[in-house]
C-alpha atoms as a PDB file:
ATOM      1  CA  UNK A   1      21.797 -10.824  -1.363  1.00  0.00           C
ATOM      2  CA  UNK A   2      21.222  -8.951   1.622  1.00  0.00           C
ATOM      3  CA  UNK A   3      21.085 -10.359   4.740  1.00  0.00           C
ATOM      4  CA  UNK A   4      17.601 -11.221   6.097  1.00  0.00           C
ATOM      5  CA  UNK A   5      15.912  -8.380   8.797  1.00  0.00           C
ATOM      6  CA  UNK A   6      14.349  -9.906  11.933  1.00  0.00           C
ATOM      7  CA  UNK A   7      10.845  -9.461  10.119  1.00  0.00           C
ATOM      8  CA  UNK A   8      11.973 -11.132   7.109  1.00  0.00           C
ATOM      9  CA  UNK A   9      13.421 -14.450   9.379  1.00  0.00           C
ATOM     10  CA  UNK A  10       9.729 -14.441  11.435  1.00  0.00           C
ATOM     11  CA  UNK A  11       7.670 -14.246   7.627  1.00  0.00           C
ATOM     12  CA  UNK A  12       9.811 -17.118   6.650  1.00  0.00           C
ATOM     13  CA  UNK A  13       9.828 -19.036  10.032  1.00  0.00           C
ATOM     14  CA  UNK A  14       5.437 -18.813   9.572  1.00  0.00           C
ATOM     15  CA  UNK A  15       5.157 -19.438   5.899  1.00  0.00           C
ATOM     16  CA  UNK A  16       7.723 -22.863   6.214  1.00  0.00           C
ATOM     17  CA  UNK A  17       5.796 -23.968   9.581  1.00  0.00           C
ATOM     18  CA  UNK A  18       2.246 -23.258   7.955  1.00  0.00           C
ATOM     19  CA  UNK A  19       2.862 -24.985   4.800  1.00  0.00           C
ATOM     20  CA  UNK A  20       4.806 -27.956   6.538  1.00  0.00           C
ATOM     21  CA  UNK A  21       2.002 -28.681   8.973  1.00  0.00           C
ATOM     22  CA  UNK A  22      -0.719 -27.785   7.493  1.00  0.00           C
ATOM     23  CA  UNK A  23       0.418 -29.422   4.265  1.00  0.00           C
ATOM     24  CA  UNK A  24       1.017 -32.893   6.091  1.00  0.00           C
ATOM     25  CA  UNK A  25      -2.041 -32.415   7.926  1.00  0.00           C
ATOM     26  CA  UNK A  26      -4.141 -31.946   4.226  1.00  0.00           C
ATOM     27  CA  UNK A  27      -2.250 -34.598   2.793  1.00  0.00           C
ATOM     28  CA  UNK A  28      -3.290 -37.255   5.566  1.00  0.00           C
ATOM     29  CA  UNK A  29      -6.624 -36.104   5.628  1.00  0.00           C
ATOM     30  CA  UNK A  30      -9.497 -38.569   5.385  1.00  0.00           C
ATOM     31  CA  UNK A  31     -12.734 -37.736   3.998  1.00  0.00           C
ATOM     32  CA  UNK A  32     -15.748 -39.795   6.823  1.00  0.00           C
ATOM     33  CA  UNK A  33     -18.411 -41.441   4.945  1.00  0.00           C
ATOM     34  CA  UNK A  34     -21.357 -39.102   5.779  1.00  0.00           C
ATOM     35  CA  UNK A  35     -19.026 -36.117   5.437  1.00  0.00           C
ATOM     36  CA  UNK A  36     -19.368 -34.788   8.998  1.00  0.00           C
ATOM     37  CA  UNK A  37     -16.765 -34.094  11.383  1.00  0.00           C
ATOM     38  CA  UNK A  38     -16.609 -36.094  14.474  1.00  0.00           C
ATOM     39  CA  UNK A  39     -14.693 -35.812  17.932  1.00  0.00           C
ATOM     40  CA  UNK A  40     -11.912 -37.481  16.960  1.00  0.00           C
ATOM     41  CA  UNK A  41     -11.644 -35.174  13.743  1.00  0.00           C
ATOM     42  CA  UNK A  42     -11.597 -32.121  15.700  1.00  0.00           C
ATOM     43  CA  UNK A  43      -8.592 -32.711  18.172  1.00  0.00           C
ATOM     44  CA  UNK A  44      -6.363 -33.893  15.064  1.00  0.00           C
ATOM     45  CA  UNK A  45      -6.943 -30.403  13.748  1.00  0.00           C
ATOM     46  CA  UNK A  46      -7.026 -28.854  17.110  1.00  0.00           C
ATOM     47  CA  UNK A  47      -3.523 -31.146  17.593  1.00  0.00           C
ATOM     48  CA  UNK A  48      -1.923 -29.593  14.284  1.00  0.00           C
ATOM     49  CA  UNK A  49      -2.944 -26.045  15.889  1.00  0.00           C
ATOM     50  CA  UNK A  50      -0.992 -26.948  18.708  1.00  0.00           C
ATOM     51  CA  UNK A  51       1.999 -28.434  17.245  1.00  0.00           C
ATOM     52  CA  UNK A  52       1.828 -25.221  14.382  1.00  0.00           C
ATOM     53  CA  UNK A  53       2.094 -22.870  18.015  1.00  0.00           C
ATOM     54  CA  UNK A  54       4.840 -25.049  19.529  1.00  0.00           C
ATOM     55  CA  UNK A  55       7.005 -24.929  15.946  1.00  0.00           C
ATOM     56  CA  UNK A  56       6.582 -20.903  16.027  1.00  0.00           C
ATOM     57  CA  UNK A  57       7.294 -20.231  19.579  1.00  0.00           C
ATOM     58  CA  UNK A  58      10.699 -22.200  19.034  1.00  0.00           C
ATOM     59  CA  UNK A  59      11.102 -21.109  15.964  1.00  0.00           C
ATOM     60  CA  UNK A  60      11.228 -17.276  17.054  1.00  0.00           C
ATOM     61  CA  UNK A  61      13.053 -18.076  19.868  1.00  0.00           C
ATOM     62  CA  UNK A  62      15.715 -19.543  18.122  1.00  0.00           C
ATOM     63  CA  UNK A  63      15.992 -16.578  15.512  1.00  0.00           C
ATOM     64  CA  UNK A  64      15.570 -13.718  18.779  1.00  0.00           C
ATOM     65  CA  UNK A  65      18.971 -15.641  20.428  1.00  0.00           C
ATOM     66  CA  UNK A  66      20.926 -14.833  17.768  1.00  0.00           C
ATOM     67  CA  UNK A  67      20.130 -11.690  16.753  1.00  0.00           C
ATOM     68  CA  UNK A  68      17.957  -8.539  17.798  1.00  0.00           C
ATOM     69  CA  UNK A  69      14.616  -7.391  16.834  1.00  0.00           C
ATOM     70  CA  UNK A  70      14.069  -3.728  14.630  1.00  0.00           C
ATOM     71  CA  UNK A  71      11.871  -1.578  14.978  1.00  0.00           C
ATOM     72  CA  UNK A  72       8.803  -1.445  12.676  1.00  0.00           C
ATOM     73  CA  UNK A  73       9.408   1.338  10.393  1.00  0.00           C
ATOM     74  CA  UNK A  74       6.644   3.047   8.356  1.00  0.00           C
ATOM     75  CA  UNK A  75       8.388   0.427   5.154  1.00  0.00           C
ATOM     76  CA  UNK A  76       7.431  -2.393   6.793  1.00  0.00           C
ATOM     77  CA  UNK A  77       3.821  -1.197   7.592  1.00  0.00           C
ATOM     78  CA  UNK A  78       3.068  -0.516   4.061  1.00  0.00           C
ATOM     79  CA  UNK A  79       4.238  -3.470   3.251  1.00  0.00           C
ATOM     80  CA  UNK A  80       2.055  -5.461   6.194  1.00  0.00           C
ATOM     81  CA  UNK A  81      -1.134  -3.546   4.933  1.00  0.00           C
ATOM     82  CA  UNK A  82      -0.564  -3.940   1.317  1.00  0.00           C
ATOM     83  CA  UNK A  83       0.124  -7.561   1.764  1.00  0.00           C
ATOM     84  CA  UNK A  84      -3.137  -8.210   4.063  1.00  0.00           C
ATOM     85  CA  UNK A  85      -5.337  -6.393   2.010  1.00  0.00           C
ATOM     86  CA  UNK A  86      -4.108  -8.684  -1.379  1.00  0.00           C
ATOM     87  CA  UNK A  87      -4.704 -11.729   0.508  1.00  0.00           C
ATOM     88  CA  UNK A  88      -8.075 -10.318   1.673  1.00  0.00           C
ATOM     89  CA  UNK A  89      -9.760 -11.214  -1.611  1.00  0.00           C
ATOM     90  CA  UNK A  90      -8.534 -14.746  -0.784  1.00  0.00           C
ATOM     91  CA  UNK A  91     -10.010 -14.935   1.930  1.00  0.00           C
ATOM     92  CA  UNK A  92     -13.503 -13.352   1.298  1.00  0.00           C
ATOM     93  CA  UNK A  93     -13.543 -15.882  -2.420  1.00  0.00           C
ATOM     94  CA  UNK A  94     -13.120 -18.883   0.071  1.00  0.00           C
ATOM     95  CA  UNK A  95     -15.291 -17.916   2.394  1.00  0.00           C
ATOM     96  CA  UNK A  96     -18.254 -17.092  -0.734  1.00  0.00           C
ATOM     97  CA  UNK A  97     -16.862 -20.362  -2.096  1.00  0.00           C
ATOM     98  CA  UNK A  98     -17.618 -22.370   1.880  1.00  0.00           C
ATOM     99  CA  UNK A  99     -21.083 -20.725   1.693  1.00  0.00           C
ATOM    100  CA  UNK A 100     -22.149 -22.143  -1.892  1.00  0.00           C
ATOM    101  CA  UNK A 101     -20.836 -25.348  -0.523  1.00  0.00           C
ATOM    102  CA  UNK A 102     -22.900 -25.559   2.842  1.00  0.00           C
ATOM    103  CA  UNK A 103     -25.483 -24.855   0.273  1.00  0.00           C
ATOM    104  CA  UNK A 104     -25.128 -27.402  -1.645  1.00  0.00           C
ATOM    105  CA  UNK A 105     -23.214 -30.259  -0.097  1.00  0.00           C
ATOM    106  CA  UNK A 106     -24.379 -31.992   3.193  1.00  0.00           C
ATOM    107  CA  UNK A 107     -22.917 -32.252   6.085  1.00  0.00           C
ATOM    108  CA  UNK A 108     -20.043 -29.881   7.928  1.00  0.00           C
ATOM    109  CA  UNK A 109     -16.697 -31.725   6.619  1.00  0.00           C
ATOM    110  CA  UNK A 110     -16.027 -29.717   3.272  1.00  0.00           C
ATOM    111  CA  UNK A 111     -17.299 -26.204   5.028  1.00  0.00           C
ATOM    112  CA  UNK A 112     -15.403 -26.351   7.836  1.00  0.00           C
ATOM    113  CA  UNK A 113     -12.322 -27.256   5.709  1.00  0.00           C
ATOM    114  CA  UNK A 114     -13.218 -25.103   3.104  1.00  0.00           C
ATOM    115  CA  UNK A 115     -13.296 -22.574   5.330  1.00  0.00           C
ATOM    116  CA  UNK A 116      -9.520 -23.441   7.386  1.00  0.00           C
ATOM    117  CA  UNK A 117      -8.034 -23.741   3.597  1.00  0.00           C
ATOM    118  CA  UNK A 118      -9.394 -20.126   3.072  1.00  0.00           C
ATOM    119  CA  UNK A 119      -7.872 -19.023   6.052  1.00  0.00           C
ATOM    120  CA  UNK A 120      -4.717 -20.798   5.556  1.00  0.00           C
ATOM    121  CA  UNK A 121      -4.274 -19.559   1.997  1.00  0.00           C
ATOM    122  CA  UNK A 122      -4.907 -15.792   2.886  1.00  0.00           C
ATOM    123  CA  UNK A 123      -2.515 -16.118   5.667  1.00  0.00           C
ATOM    124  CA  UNK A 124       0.270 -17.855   3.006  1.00  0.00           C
ATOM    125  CA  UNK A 125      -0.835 -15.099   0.409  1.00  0.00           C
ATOM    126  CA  UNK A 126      -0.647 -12.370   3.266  1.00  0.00           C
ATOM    127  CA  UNK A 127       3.364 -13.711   4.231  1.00  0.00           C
ATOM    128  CA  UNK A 128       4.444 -14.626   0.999  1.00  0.00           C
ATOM    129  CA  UNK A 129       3.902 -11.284  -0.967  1.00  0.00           C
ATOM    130  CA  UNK A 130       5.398  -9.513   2.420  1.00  0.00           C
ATOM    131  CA  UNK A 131       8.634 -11.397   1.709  1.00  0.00           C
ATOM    132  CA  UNK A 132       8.080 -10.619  -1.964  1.00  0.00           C
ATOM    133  CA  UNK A 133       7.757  -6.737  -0.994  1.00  0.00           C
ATOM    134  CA  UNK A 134      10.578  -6.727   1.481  1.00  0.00           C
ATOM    135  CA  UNK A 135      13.239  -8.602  -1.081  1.00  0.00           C
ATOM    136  CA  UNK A 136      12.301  -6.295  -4.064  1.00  0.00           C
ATOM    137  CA  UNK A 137      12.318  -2.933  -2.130  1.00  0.00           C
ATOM    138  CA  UNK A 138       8.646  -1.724  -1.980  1.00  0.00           C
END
């Protein structure tokens, strides 16, 4: 196996911090009563945001000390725009999906989660067929 490109390292820097933070944060999740998010509800997401930014930044700055950066080559856009427009459809079916569900459930909790799931999906969708694309030589 080849070793990894700078682009490669970054894709699998985001997809391990995305699923290990947002995968905690899911899996400690409590569901309120009256399904409605409160204060307190927002700055535990807002704190996983944070700590997902802070695990990134050192992330890449780890992986820029020890080696240098490419150039983006007309590959690796290909790649980036076949990749995002794959994990489009995820994104647009969640978002169809949070709408039916604001329609039919009350109060904000499963829309607004619904709707960070959809984006967090896409965005894992989006990385992991990039790193699927890069290792098998689109």
């Amino acid at each position: 196996m080849s070793e990894l490109t700078f682009k490669e390292k970054s894709l699998w820097i985001l997809l391990a911090s995305l699923v290990l933070v947002f995968g905690n944060y899911y899996l400690q999740l409590n569901i309120p009563e009256d399904a409605t998010i409160k204060r307190p509800e927002m700055f535990e997401l807002g704190f996983y945001v944070v700590f997902l930014l802070i695990v990134i930044i050192v992330g890449h700055i780890i992986i820029t000390a020890k080696g240098q950066q490419e150039q983006t080559d007309e590959r690796q856009q290909q790649i980036e725009v076949k990749a995002q427009s794959i994990s489009t459809h995820v994104l647009t079916f969640g978002v169809f999906h949070a709408i039916v569900i604001a329609l039919v459930i009350p109060g904000n909790f499963w829309v607004v989660h619904n709707l960070f799931l959809s984006v967090l999906l896409a965005e894992i969708v989006n990385i992991g067929l990039q790193l699927f694309y890069f290792r098998r030589g689109f």
